[in-house]
N, C-alpha and C. Protein backbone atom coordinates (compact mmCIF):
# COMPACT_ATOMS: atom_id res chain seq x y z
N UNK A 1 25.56 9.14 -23.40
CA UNK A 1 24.69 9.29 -22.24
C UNK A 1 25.48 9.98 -21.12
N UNK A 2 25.17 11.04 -19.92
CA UNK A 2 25.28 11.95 -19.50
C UNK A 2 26.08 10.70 -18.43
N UNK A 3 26.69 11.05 -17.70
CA UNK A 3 27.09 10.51 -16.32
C UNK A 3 26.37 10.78 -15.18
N UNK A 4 25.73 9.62 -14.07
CA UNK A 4 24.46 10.35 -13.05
C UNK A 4 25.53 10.81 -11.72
N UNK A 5 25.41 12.01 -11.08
CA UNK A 5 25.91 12.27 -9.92
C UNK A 5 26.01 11.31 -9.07
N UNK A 6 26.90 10.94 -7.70
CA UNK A 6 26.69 10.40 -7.05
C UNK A 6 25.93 10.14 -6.42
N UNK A 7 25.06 11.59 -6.02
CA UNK A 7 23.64 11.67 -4.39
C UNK A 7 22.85 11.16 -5.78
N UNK A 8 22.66 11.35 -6.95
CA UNK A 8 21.56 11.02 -7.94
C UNK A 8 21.34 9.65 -7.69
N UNK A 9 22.69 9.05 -8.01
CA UNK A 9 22.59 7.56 -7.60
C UNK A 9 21.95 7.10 -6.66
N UNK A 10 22.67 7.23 -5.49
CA UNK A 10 22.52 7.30 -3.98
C UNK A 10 20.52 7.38 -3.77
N UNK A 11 20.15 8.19 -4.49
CA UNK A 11 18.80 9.02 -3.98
C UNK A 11 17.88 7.44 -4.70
N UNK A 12 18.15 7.57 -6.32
CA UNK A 12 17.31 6.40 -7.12
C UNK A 12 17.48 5.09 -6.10
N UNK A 13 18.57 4.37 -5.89
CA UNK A 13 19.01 3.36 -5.08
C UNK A 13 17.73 3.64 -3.43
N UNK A 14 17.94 4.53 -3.19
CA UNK A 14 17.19 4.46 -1.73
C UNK A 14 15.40 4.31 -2.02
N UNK A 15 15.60 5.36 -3.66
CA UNK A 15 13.87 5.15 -3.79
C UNK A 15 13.67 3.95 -3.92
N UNK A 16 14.67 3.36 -4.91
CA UNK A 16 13.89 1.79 -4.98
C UNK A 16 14.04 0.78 -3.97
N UNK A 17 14.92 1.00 -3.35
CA UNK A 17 14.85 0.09 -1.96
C UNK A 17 13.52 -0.04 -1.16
N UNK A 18 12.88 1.59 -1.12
CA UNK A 18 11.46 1.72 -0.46
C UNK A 18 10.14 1.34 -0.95
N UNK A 19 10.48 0.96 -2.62
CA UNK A 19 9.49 0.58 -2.87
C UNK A 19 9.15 -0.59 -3.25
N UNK A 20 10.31 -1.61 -3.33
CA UNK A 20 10.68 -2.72 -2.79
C UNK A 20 10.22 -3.58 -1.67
N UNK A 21 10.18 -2.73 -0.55
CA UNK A 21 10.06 -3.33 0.86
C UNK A 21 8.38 -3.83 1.01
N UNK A 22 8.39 -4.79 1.22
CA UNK A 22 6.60 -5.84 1.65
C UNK A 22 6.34 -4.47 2.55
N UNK A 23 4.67 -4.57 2.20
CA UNK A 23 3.84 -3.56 3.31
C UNK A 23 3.87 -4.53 4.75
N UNK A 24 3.45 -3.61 5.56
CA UNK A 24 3.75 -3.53 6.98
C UNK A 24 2.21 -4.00 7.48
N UNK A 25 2.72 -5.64 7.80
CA UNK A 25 1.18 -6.09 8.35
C UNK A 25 0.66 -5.59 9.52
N UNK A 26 -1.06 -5.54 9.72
CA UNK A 26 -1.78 -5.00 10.37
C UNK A 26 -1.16 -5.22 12.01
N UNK A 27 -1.30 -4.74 12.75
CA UNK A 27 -1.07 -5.34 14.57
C UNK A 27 -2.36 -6.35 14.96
N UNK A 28 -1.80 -7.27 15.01
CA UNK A 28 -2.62 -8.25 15.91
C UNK A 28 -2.74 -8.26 17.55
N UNK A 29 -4.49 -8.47 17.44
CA UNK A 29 -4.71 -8.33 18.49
C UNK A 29 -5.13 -9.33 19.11
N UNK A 30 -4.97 -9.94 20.14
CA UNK A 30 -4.97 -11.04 20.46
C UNK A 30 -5.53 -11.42 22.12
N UNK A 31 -6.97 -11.61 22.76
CA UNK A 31 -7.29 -11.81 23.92
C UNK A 31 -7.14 -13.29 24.37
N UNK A 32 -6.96 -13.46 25.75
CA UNK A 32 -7.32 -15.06 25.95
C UNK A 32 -7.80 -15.38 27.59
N UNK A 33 -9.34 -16.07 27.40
CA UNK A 33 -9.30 -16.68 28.68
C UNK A 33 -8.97 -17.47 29.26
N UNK A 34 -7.73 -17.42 30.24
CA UNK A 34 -6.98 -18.70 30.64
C UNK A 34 -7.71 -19.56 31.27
N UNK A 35 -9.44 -19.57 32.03
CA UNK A 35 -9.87 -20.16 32.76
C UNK A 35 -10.60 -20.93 31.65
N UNK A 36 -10.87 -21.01 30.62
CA UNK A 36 -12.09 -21.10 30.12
C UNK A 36 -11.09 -22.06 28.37
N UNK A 37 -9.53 -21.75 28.02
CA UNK A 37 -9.23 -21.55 26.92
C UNK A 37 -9.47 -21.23 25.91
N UNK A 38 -10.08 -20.57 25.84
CA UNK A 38 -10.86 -19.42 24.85
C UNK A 38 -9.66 -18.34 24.34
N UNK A 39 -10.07 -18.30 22.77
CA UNK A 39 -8.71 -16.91 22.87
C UNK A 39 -9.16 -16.57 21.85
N UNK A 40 -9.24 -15.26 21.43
CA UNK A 40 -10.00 -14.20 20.51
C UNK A 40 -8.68 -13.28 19.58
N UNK A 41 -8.82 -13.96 18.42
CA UNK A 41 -7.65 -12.98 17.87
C UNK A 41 -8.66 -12.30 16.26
N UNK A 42 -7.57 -11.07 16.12
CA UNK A 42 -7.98 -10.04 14.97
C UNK A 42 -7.01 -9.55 14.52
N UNK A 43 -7.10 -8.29 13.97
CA UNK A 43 -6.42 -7.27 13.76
C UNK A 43 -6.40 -6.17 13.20
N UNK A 44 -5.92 -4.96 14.00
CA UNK A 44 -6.73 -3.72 13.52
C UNK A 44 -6.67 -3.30 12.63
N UNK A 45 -7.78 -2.82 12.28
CA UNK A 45 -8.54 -2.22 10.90
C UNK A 45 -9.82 -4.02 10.53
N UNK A 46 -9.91 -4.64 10.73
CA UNK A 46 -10.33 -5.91 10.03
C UNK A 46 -12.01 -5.90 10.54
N UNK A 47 -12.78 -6.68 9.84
CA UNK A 47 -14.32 -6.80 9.81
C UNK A 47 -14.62 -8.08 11.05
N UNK A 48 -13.56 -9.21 10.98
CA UNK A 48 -13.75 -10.28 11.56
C UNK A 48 -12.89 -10.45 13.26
N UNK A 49 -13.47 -11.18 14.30
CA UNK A 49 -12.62 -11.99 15.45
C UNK A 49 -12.83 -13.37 15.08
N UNK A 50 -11.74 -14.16 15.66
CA UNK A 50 -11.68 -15.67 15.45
C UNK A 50 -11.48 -15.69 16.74
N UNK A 51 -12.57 -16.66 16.76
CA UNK A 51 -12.92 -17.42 17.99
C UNK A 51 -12.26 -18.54 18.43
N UNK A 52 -11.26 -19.02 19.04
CA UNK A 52 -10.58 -20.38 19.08
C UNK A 52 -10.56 -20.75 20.47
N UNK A 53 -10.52 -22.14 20.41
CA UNK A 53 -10.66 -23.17 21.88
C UNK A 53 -8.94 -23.40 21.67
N UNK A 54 -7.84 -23.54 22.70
CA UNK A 54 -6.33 -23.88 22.86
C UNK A 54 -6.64 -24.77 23.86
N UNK A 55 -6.17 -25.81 23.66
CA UNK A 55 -5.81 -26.66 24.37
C UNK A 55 -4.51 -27.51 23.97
N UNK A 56 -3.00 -27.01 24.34
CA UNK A 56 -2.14 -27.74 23.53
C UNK A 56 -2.52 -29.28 23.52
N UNK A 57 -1.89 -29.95 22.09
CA UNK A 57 -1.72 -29.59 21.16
C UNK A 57 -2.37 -28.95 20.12
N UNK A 58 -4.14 -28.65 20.65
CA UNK A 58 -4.98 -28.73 19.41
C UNK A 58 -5.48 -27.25 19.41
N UNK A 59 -6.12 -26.31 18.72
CA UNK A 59 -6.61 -25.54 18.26
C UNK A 59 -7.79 -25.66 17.58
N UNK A 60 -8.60 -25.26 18.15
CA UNK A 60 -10.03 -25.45 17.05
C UNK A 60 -11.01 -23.88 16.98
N UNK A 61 -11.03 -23.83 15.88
CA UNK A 61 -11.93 -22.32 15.66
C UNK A 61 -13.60 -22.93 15.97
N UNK A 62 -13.95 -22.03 16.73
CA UNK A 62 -15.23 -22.19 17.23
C UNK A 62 -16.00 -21.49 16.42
N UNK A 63 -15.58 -20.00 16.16
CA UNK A 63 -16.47 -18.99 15.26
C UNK A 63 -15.60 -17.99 14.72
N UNK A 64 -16.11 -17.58 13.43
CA UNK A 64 -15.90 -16.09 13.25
C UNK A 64 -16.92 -15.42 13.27
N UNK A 65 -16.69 -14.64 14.13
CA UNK A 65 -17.74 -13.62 13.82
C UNK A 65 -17.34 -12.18 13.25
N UNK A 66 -18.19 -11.02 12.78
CA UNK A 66 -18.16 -10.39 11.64
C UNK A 66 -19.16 -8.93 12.86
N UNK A 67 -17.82 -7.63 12.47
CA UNK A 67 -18.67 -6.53 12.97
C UNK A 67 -19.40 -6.06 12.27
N UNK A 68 -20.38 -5.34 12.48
CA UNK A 68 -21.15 -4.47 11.41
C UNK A 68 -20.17 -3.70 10.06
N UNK A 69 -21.21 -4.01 9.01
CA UNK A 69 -20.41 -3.24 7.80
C UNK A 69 -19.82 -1.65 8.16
N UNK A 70 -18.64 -1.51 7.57
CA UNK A 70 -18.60 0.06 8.25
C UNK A 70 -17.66 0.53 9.07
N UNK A 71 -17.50 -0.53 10.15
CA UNK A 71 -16.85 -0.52 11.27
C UNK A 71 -15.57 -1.18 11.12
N UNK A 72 -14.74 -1.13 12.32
CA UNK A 72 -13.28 -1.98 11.84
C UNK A 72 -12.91 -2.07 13.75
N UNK A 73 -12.36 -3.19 13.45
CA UNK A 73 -11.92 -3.80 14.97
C UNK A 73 -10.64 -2.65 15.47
N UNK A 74 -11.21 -2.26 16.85
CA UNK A 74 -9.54 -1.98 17.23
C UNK A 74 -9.38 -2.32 18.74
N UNK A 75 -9.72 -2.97 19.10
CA UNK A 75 -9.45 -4.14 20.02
C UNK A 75 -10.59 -5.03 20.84
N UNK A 76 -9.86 -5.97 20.96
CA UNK A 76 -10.63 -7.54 22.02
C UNK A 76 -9.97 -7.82 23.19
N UNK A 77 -11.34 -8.23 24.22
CA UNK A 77 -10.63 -8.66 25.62
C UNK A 77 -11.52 -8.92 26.29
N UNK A 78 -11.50 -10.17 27.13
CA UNK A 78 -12.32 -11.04 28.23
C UNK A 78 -13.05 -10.08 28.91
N UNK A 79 -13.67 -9.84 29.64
CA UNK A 79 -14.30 -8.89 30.81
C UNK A 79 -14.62 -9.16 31.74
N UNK A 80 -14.83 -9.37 33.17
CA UNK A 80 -15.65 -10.28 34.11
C UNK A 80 -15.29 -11.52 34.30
N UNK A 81 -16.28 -11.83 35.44
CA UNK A 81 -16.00 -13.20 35.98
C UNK A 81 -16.67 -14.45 34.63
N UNK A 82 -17.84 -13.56 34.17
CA UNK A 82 -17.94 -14.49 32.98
C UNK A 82 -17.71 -14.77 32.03
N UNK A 83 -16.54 -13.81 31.77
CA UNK A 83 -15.34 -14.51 30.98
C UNK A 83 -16.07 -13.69 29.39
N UNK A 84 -16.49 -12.87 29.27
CA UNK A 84 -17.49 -12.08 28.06
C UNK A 84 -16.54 -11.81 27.62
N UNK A 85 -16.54 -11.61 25.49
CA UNK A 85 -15.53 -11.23 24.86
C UNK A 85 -16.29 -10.12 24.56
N UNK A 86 -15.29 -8.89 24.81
CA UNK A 86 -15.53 -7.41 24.21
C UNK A 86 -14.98 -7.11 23.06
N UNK A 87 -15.67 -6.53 22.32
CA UNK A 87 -15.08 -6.12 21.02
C UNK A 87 -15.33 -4.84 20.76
N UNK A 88 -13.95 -4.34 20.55
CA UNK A 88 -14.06 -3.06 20.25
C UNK A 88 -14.11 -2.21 18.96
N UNK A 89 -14.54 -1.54 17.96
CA UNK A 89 -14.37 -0.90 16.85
C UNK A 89 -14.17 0.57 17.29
N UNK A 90 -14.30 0.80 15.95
CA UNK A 90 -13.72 2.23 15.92
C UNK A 90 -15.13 3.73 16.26
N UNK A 91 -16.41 2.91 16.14
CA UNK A 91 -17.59 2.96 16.53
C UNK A 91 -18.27 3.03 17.99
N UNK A 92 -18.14 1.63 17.76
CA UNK A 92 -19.10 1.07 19.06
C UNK A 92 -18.27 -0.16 19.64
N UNK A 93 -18.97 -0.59 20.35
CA UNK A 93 -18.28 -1.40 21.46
C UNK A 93 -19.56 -2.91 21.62
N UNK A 94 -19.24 -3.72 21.50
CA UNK A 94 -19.94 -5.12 21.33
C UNK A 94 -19.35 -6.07 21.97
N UNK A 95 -20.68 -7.02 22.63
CA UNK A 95 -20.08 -8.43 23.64
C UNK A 95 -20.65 -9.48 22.59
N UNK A 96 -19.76 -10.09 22.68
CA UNK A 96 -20.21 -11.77 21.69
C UNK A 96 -20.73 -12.64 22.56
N UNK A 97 -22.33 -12.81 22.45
CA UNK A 97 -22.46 -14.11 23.16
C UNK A 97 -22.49 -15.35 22.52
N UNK A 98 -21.93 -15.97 23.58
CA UNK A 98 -21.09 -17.81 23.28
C UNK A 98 -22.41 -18.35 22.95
N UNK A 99 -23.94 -18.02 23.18
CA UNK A 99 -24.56 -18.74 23.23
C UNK A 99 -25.21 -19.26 21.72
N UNK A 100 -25.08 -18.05 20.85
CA UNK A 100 -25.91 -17.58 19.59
C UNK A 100 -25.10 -17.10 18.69
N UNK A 101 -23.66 -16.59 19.36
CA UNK A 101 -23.00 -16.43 18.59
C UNK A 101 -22.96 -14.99 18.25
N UNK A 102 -23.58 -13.93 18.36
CA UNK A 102 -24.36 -12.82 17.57
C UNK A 102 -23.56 -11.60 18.82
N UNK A 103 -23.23 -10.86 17.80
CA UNK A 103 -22.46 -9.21 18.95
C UNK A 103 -23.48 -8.50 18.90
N UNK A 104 -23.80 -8.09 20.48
CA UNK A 104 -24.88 -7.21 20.82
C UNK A 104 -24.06 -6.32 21.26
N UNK A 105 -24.72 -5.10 20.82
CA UNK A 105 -24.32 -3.82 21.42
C UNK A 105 -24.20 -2.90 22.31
N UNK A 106 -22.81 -2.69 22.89
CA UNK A 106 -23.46 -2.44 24.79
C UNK A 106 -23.74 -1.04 24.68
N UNK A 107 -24.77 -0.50 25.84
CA UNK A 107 -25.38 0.69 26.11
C UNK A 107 -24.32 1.52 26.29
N UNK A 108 -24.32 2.78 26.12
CA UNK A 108 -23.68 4.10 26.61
C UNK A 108 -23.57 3.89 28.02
N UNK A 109 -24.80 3.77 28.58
CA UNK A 109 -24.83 3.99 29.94
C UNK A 109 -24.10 3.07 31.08
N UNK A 110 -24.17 1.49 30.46
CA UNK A 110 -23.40 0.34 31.09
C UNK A 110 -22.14 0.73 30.80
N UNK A 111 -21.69 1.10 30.15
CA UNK A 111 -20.09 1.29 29.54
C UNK A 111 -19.65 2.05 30.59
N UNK A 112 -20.26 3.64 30.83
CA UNK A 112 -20.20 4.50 31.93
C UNK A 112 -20.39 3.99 33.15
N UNK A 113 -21.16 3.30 33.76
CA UNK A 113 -21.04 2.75 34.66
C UNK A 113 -20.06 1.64 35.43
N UNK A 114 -19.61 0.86 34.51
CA UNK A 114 -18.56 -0.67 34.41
C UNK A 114 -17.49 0.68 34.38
N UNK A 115 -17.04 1.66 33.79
CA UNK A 115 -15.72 2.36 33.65
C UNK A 115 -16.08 3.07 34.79
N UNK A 116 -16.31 3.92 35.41
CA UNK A 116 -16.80 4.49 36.68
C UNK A 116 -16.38 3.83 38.02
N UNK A 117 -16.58 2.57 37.94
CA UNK A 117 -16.45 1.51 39.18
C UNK A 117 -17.58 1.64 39.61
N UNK A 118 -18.69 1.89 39.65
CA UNK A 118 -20.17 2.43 40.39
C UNK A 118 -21.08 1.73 39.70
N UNK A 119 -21.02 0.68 40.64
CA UNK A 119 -22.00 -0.49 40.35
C UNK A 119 -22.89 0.01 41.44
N UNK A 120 -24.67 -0.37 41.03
CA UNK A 120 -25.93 -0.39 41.43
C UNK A 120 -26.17 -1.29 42.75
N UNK A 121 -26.23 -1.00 44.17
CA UNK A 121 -26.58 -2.28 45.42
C UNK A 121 -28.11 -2.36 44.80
N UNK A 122 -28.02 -3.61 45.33
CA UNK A 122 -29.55 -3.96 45.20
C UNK A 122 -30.25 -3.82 46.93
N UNK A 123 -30.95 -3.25 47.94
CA UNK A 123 -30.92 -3.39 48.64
C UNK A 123 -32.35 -2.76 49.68
């Protein structure tokens, strides 16, 4: 049998080291309302948010909820004084209400407006 070069060595050794190595878990994303203890975790690319109540010591999942088929989370975060969880995909953009549980889908136009700063007087 032939003798392998050194870089030959060197090269096989590095391939298999790389293919060796555990894949590289997703980034977690992670919101929380400190007023409320509410905290919303995911992670991008994923279908689901988990809904959890913190109150050290305890943890309790309230909900998962589930974006539309299709779509994939790429980020969550409180909004407002009422404490609304936003969810973001790669799509569209959805608020979870606490009440029903169910992500409704926010308008083009509210989105533009809330990012704008140009809120409507009533007057």
């Amino acid at each position: 049998m032939p003798a392998m070069s050194p870089r030959l060595l060197l090269l096989a050794s590095l391939l298999c080291v790389a293919c060796a190595a555990p894949p590289r878990p997703p980034d977690a994303l992670v919101a929380r309302d400190a007023d409320s203890g509410v905290m919303a975790i995911s992670a991008v690319g994923a279908r689901n948010v988990k809904v959890l109540y913190v109150r050290p010591p305890s943890i309790v999942l309230l909900r998962e909820v589930f974006v539309p088929e299709g779509e994939h989370v790429t980020g969550v975060h409180f909004s407002g004084a009422a404490g609304a969880l936003i969810v973001d995909t790669d799509l569209e953009r959805f608020a979870l209400d606490t009440h029903t549980w169910r992500l409704a889908q926010l308008r083009q136009e509210a989105r533009d407006i809330a990012s704008s700063g140009r809120a409507r007087r009533r007057g």
